[in-house]
C-alpha atoms as a PDB file:
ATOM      1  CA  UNK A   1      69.634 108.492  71.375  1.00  0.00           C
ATOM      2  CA  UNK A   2      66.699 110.708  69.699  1.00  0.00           C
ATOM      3  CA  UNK A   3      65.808 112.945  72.553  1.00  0.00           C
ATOM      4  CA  UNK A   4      62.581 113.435  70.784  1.00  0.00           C
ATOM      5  CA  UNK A   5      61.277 109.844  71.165  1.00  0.00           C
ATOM      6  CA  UNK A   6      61.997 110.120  74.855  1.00  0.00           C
ATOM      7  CA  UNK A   7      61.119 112.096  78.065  1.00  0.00           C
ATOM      8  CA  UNK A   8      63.349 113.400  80.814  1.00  0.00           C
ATOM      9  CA  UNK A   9      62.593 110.564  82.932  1.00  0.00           C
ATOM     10  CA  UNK A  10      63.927 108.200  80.538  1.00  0.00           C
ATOM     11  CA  UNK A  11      67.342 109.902  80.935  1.00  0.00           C
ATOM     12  CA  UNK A  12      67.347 109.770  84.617  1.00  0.00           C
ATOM     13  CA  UNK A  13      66.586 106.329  84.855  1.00  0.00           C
ATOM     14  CA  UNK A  14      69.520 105.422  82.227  1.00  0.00           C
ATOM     15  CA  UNK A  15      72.066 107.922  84.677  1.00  0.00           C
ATOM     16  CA  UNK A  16      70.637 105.254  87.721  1.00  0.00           C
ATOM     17  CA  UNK A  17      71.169 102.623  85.781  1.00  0.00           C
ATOM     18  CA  UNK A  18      74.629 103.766  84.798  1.00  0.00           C
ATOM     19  CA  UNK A  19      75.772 104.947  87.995  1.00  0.00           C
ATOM     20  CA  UNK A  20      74.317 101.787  90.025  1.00  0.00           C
ATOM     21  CA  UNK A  21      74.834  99.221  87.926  1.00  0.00           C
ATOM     22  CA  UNK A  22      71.327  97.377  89.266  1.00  0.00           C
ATOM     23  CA  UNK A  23      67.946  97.577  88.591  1.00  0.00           C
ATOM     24  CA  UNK A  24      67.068  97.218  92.358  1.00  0.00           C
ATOM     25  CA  UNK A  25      69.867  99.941  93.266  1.00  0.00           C
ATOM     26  CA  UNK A  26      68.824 102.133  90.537  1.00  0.00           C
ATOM     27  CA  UNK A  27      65.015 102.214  91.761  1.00  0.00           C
ATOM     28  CA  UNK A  28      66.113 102.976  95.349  1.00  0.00           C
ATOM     29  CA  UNK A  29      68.174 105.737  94.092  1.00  0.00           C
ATOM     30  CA  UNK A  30      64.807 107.278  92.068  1.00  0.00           C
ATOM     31  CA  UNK A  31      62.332 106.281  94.772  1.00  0.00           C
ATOM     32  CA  UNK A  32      60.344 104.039  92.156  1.00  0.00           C
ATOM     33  CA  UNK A  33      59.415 100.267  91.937  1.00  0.00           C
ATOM     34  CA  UNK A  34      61.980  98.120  90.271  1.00  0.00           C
ATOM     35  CA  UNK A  35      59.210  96.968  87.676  1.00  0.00           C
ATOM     36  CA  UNK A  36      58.778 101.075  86.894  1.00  0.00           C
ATOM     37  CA  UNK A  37      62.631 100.518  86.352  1.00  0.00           C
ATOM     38  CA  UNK A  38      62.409  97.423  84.446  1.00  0.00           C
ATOM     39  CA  UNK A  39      59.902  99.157  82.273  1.00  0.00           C
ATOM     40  CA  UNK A  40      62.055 102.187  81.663  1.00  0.00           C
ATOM     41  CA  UNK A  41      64.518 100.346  80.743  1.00  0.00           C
ATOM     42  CA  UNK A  42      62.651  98.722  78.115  1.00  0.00           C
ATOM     43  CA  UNK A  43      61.211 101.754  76.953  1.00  0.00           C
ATOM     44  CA  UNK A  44      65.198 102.907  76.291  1.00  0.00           C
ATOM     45  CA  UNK A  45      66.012 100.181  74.653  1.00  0.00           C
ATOM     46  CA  UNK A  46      63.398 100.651  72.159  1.00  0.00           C
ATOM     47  CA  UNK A  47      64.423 103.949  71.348  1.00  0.00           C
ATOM     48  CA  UNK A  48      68.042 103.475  71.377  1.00  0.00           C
ATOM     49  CA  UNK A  49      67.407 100.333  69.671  1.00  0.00           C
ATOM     50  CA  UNK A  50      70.686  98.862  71.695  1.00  0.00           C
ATOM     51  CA  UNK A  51      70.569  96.417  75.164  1.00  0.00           C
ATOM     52  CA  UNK A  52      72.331  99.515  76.848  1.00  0.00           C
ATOM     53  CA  UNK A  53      72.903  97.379  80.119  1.00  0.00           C
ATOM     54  CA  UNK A  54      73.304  93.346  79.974  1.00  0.00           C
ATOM     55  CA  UNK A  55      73.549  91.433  83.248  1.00  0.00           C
ATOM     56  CA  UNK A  56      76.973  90.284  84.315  1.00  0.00           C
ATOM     57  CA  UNK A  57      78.853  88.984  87.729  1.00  0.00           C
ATOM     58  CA  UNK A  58      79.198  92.603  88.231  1.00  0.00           C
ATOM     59  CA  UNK A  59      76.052  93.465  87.603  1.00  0.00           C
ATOM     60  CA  UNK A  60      74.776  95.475  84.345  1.00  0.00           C
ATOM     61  CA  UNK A  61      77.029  96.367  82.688  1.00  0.00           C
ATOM     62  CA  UNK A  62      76.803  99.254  79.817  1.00  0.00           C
ATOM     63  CA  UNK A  63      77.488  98.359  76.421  1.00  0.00           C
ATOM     64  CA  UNK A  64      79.280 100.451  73.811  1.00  0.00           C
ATOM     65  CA  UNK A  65      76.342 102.448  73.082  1.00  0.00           C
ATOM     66  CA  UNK A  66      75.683 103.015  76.615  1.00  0.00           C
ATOM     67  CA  UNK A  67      78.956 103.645  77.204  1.00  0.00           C
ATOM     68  CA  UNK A  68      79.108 106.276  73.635  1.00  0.00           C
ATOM     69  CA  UNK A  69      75.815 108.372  74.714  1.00  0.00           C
ATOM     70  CA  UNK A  70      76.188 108.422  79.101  1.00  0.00           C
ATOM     71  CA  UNK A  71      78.586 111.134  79.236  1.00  0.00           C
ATOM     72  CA  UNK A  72      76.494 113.303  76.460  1.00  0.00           C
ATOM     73  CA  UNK A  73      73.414 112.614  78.796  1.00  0.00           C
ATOM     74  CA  UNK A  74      75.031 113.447  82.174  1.00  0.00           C
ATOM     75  CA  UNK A  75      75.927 116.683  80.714  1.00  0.00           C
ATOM     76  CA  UNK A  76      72.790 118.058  79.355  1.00  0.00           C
ATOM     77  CA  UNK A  77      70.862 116.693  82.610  1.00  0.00           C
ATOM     78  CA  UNK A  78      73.509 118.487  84.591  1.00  0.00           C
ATOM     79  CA  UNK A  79      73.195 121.594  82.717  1.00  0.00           C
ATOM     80  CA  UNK A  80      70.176 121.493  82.636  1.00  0.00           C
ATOM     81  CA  UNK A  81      69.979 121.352  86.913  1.00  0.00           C
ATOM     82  CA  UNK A  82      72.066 124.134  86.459  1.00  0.00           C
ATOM     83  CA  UNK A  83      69.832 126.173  84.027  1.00  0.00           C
ATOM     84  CA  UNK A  84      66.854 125.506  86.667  1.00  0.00           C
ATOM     85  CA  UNK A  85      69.229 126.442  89.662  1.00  0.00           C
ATOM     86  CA  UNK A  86      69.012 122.737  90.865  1.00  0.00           C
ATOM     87  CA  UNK A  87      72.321 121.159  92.074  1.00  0.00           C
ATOM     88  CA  UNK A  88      73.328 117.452  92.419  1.00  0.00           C
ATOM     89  CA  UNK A  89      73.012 116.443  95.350  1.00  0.00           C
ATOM     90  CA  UNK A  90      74.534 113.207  97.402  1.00  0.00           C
ATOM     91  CA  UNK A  91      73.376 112.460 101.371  1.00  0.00           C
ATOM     92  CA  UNK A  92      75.680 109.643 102.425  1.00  0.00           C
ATOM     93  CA  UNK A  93      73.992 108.730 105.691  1.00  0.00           C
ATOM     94  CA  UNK A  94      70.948 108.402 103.762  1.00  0.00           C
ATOM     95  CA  UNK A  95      72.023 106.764 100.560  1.00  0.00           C
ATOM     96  CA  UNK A  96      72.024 102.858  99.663  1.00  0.00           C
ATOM     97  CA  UNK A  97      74.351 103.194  97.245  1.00  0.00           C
ATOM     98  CA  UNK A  98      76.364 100.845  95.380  1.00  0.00           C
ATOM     99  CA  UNK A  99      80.547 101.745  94.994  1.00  0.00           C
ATOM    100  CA  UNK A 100      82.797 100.034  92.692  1.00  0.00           C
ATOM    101  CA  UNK A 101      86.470 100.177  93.040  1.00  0.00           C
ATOM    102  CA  UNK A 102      89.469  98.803  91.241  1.00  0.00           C
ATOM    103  CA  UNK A 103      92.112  98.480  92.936  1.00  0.00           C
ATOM    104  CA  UNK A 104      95.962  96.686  92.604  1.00  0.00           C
ATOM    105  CA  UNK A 105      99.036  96.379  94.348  1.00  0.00           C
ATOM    106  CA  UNK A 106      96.899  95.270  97.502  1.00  0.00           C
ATOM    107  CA  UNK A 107      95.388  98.481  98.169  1.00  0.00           C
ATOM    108  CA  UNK A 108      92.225  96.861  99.123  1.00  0.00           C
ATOM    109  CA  UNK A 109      94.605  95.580 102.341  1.00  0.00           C
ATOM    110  CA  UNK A 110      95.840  99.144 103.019  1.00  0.00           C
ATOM    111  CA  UNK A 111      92.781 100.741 102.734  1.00  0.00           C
ATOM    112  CA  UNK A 112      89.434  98.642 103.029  1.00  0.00           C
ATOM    113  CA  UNK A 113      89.258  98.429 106.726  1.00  0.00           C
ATOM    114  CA  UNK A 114      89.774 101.896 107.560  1.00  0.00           C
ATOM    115  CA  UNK A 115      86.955 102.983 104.588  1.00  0.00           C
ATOM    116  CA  UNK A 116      84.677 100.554 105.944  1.00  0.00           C
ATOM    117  CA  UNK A 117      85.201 101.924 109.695  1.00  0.00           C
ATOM    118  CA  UNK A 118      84.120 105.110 108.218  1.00  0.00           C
ATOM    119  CA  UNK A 119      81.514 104.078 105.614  1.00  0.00           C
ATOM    120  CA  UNK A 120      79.888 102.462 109.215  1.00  0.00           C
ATOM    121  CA  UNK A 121      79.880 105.584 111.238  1.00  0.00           C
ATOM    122  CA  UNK A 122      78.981 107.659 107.902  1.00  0.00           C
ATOM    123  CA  UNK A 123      76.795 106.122 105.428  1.00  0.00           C
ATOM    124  CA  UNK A 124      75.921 102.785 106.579  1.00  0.00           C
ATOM    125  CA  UNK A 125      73.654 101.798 104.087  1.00  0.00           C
ATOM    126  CA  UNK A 126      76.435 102.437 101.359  1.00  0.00           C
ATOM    127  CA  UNK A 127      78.244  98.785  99.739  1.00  0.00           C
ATOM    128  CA  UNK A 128      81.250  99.276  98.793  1.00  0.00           C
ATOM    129  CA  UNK A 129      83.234  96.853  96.689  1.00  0.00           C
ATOM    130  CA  UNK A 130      86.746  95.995  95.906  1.00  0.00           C
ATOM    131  CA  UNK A 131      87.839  94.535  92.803  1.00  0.00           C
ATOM    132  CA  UNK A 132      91.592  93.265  92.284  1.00  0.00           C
ATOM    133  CA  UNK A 133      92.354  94.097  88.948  1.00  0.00           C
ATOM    134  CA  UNK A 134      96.185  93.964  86.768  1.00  0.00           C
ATOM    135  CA  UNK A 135      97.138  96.533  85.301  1.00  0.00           C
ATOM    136  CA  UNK A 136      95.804  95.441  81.891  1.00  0.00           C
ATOM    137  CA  UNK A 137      92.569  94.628  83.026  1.00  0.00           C
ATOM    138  CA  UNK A 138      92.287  97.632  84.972  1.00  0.00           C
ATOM    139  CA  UNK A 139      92.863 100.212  81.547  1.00  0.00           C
ATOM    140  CA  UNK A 140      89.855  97.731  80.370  1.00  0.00           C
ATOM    141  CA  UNK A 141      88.072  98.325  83.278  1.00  0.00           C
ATOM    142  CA  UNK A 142      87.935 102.106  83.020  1.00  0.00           C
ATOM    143  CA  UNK A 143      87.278 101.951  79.625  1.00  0.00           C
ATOM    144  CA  UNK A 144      83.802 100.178  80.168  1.00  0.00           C
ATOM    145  CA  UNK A 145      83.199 102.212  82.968  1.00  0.00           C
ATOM    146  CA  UNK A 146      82.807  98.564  85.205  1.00  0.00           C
ATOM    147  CA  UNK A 147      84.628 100.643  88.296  1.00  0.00           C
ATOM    148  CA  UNK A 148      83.893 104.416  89.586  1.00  0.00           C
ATOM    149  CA  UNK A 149      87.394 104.868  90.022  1.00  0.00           C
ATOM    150  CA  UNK A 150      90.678 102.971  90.200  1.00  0.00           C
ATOM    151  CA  UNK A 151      93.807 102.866  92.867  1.00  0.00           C
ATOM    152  CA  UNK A 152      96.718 102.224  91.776  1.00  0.00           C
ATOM    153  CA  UNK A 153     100.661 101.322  92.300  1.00  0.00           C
ATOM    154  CA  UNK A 154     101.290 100.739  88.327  1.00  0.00           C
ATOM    155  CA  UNK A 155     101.577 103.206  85.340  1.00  0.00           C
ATOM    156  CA  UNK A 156      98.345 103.214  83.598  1.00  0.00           C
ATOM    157  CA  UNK A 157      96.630 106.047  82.567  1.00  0.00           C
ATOM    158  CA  UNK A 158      93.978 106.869  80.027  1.00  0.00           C
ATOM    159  CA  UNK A 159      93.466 110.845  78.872  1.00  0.00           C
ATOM    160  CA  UNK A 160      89.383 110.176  79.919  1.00  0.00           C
ATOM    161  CA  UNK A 161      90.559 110.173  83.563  1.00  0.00           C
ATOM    162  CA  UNK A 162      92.160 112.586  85.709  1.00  0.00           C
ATOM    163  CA  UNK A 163      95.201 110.860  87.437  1.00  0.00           C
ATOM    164  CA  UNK A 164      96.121 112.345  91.054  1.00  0.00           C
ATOM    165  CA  UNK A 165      98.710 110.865  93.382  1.00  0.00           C
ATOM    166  CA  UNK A 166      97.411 109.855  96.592  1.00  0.00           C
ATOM    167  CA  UNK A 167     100.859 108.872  98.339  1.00  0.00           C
ATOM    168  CA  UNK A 168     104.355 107.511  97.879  1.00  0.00           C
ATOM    169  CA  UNK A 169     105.584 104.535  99.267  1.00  0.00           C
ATOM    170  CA  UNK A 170     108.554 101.972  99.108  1.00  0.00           C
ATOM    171  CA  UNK A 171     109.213  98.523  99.209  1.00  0.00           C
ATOM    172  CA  UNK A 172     110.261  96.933 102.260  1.00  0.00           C
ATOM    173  CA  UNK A 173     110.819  93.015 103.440  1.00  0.00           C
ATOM    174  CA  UNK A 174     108.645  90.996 105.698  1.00  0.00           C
ATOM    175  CA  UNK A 175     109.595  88.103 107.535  1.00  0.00           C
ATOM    176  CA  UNK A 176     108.818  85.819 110.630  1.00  0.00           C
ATOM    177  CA  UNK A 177     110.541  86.093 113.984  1.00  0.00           C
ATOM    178  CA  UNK A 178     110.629  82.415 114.202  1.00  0.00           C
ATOM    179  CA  UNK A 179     112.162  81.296 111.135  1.00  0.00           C
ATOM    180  CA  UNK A 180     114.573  84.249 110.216  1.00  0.00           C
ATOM    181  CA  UNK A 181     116.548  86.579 111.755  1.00  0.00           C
ATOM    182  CA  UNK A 182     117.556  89.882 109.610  1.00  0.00           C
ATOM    183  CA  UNK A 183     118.868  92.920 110.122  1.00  0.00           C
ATOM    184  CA  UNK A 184     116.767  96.311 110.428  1.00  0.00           C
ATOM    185  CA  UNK A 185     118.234  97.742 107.239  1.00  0.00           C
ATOM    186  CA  UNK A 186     118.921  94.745 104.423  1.00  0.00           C
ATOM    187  CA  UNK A 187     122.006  94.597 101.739  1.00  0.00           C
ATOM    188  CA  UNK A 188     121.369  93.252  98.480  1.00  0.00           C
ATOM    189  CA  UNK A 189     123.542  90.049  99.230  1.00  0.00           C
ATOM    190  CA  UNK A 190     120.663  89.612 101.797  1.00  0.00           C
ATOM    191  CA  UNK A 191     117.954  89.536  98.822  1.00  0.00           C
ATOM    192  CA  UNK A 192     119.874  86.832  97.018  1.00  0.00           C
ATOM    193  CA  UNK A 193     120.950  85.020 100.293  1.00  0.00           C
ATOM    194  CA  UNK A 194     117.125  84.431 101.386  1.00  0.00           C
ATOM    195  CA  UNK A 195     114.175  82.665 100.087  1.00  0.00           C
ATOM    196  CA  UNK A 196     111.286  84.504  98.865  1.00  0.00           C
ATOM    197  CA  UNK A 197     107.530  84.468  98.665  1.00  0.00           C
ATOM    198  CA  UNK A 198     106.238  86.268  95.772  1.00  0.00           C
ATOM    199  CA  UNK A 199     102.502  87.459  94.816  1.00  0.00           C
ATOM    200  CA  UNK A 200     101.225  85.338  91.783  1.00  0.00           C
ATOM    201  CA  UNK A 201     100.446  89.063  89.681  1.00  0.00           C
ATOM    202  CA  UNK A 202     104.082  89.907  90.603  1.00  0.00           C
ATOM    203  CA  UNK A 203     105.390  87.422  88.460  1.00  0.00           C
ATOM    204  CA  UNK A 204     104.892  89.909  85.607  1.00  0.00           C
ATOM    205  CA  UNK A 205     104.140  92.761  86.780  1.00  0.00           C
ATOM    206  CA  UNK A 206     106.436  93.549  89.879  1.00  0.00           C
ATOM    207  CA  UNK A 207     107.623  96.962  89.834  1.00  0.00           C
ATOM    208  CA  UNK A 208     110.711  95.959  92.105  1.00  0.00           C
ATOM    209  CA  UNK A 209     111.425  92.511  90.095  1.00  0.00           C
ATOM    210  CA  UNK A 210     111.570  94.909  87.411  1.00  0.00           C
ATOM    211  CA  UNK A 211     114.445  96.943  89.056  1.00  0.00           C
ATOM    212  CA  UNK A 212     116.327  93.828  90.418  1.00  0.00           C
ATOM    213  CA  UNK A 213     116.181  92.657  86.718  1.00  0.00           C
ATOM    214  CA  UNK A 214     117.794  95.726  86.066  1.00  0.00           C
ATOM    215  CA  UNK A 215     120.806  95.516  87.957  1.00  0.00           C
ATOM    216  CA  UNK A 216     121.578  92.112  87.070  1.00  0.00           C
ATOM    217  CA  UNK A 217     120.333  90.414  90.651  1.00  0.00           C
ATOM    218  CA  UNK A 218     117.967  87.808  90.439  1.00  0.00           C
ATOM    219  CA  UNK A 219     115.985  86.458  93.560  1.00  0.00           C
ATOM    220  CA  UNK A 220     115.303  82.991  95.163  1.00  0.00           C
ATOM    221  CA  UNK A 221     111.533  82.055  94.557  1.00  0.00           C
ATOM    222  CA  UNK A 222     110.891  79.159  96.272  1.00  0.00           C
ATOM    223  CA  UNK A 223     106.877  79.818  96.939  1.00  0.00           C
ATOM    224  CA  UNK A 224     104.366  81.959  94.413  1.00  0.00           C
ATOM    225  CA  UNK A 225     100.837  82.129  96.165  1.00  0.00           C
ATOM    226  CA  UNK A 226      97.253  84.283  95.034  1.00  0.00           C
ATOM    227  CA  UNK A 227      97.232  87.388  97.246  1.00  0.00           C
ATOM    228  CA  UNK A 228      99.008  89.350 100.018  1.00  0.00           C
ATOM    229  CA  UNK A 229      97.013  87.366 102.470  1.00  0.00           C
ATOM    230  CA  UNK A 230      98.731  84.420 102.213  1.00  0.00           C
ATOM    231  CA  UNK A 231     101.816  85.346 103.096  1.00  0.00           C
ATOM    232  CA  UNK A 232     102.150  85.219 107.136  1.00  0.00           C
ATOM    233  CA  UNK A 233     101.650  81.958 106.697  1.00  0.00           C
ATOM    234  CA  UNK A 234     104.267  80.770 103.983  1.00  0.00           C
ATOM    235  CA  UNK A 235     106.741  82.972 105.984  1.00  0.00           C
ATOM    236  CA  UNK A 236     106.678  80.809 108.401  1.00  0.00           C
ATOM    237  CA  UNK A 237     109.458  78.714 106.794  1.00  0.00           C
ATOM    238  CA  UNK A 238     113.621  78.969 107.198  1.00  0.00           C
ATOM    239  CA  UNK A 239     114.889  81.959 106.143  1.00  0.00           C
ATOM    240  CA  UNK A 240     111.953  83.157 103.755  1.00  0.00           C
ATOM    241  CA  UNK A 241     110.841  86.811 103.198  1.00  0.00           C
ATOM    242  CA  UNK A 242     108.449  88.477 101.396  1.00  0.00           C
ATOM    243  CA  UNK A 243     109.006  92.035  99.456  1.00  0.00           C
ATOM    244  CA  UNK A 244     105.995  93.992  99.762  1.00  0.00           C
ATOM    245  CA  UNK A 245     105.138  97.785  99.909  1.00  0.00           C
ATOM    246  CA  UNK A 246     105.490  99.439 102.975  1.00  0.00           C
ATOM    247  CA  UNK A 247     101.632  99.848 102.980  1.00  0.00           C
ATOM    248  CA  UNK A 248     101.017  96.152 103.259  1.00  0.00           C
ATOM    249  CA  UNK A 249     104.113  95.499 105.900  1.00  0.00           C
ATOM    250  CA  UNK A 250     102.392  98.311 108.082  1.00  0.00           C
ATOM    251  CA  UNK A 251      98.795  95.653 107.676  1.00  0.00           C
ATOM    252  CA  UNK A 252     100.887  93.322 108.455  1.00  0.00           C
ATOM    253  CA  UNK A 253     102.921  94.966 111.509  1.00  0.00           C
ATOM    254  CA  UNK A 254      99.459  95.321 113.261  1.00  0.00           C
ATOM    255  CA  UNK A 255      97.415  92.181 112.079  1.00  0.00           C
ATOM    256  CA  UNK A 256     100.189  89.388 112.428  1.00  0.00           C
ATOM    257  CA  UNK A 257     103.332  90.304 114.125  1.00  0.00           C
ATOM    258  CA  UNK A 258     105.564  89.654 111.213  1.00  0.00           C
ATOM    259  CA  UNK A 259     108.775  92.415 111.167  1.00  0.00           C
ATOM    260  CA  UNK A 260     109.862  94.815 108.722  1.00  0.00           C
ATOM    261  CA  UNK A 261     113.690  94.983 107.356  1.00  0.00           C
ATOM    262  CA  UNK A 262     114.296  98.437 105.339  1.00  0.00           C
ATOM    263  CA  UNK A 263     115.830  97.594 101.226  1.00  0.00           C
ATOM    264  CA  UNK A 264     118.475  99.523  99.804  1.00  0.00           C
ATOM    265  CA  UNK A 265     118.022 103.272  98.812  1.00  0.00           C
ATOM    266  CA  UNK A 266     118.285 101.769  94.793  1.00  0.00           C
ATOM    267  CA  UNK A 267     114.942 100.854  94.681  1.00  0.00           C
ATOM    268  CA  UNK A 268     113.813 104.442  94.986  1.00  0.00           C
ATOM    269  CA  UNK A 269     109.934 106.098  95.723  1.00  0.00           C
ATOM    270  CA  UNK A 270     107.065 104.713  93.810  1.00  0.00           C
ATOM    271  CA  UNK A 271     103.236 106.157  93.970  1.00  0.00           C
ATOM    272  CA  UNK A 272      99.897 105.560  94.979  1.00  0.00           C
ATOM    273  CA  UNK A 273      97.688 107.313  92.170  1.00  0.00           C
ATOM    274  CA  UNK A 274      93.994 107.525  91.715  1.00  0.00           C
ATOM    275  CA  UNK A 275      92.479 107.368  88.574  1.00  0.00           C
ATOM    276  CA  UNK A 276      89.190 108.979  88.354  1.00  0.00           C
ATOM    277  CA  UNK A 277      87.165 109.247  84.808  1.00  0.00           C
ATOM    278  CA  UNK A 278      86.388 112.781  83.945  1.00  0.00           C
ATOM    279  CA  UNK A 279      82.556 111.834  83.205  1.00  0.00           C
ATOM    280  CA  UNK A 280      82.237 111.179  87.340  1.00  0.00           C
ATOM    281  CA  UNK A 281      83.025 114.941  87.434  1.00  0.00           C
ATOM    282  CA  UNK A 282      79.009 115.687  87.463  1.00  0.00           C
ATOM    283  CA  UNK A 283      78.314 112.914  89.781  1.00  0.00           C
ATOM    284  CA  UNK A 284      78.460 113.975  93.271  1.00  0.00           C
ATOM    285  CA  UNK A 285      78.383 110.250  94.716  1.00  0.00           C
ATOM    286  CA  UNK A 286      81.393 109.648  93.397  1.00  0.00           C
ATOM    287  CA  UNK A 287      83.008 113.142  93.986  1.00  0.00           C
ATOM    288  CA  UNK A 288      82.280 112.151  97.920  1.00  0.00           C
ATOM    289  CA  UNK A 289      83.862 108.827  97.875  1.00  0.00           C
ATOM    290  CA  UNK A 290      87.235 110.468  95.903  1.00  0.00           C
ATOM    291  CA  UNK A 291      87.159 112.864  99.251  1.00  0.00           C
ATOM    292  CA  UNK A 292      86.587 110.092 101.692  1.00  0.00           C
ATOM    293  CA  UNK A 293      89.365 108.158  99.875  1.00  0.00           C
ATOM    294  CA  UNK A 294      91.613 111.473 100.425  1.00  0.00           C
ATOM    295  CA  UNK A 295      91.388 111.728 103.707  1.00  0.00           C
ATOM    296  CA  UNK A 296      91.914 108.173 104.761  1.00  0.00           C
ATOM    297  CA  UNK A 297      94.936 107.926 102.779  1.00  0.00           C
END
């Protein structure tokens, strides 16, 4: 971008644009008109001579060139806040803000409600969205900067994002009073005795399939369905069970009434990570919701 074809206000309304993904959440954000955004954004296009946002289902998304010249931008308006003695600022209970997060392993169960009970007593005006991503859609998904931040149970990580754990956690089995009857702690000739449900992303990407694999014990999948929603009511068959991190059996403890058998010691600790991309570091919207995330996990 030539800085000299430009003015400042150019550069804020491409940071609005970036951050909000929306032409209508982007002119809330700078107290202008969405036309006065619409026009901005035209006005950077011409000098960039690039789209730098094209409309999607997740809204506008950056392209490359966006995507090549944001983090350059956010640092010399940041620096330049700081060479002023301005500091970015974020008011939650005041903002209308738009939050993107990808998240797998059914974190959005674990953790949605109790962020949106505080989002409501905190910043209601704030939307907050959750989008299930794999694991190699999520690496994608960081890359184009589609999500503020990710949570996740698998191993990805990408040297633009800083990569915090957030919690461990193990996997446990689920079942219904009415069809089985299992013990409080499970042997592995119970796994291979039993019938199982199993998450459709599991079928490749399982962390604990991956360890039974391992040790030369395959299960008994009878039933594969979408999501971790599904399954209190395809447990309700004849000795059928579910393995599902203890996150999602603690949903499902309060939510359903289904009960929790304890696995083997073999199939060890596992993580809940966060995966935040170092260019958020000068945006204080996001630096809140990473905090808020903290302190609900």
């Amino acid at each position: 971008m030539n800085m000299s074809r430009i003015d400042l206000n150019l550069a804020h309304v491409f940071l609005a644009l970036w951050h909000e993904r929306s032409v209508s959440r982007a002119a809330e954000r700078l107290f202008l008109t969405q036309p006065a955004v619409s026009s901005a954004l035209r006005r950077l296009r011409e000098a960039c001579g690039d789209e730098l946002f094209v409309r999607t289902r997740y809204g506008m998304q950056p392209t490359a060139h966006a995507v090549a010249i944001a983090e350059t931008l956010e640092m010399n308006v940041s620096s330049l806040r700081s060479s002023l003695g301005l500091r970015g600022q974020f008011d939650p209970a005041s903002s209308s803000r738009f939050f993107m997060i990808g998240s797998d392993g059914g974190l959005d169960y674990a953790l949605g409600a109790r962020l949106v009970s505080r989002l409501s007593a905190e910043a209601p005006d704030i939307t907050l969205t959750f989008r299930t991503v794999s694991e190699p859609v999520l690496d994608d998904a960081l890359g184009r900067r589609e999500i503020d931040l990710a949570l996740t149970v698998s191993s990805v990580t990408r040297p633009d994002c800083i990569s915090s754990s957030l919690r461990s956690f193990r996997f446990v089995c689920v079942w219904h009073v009415d069809f089985c009857i299992l013990p409080e702690q499970m042997t592995l000739e119970d796994l291979e005795r039993c019938r199982h449900v199993l998450i459709e992303t599991a079928l490749r990407y399982s962390i604990f399939d991956h360890r039974l694999r391992s040790m030369g014990i395959r299960r008994t999948v009878r039933t594969i369905v979408p999501s971790f929603g599904h399954l209190p009511t395809f447990l309700c068959q004849p000795d059928t069970i579910a393995i599902v991190p203890d996150y999602i059996a603690e949903f499902f403890l309060m939510t359903s009434g289904l009960r929790i058998s304890y696995l083997p010691e073999v199939f060890g600790v596992h993580e809940v990570r966060m995966l935040l991309p170092r260019k958020a570091e000068y945006d204080a919207g996001v630096g809140w919701l990473e905090g808020l995330i903290r302190e609900v996990v």
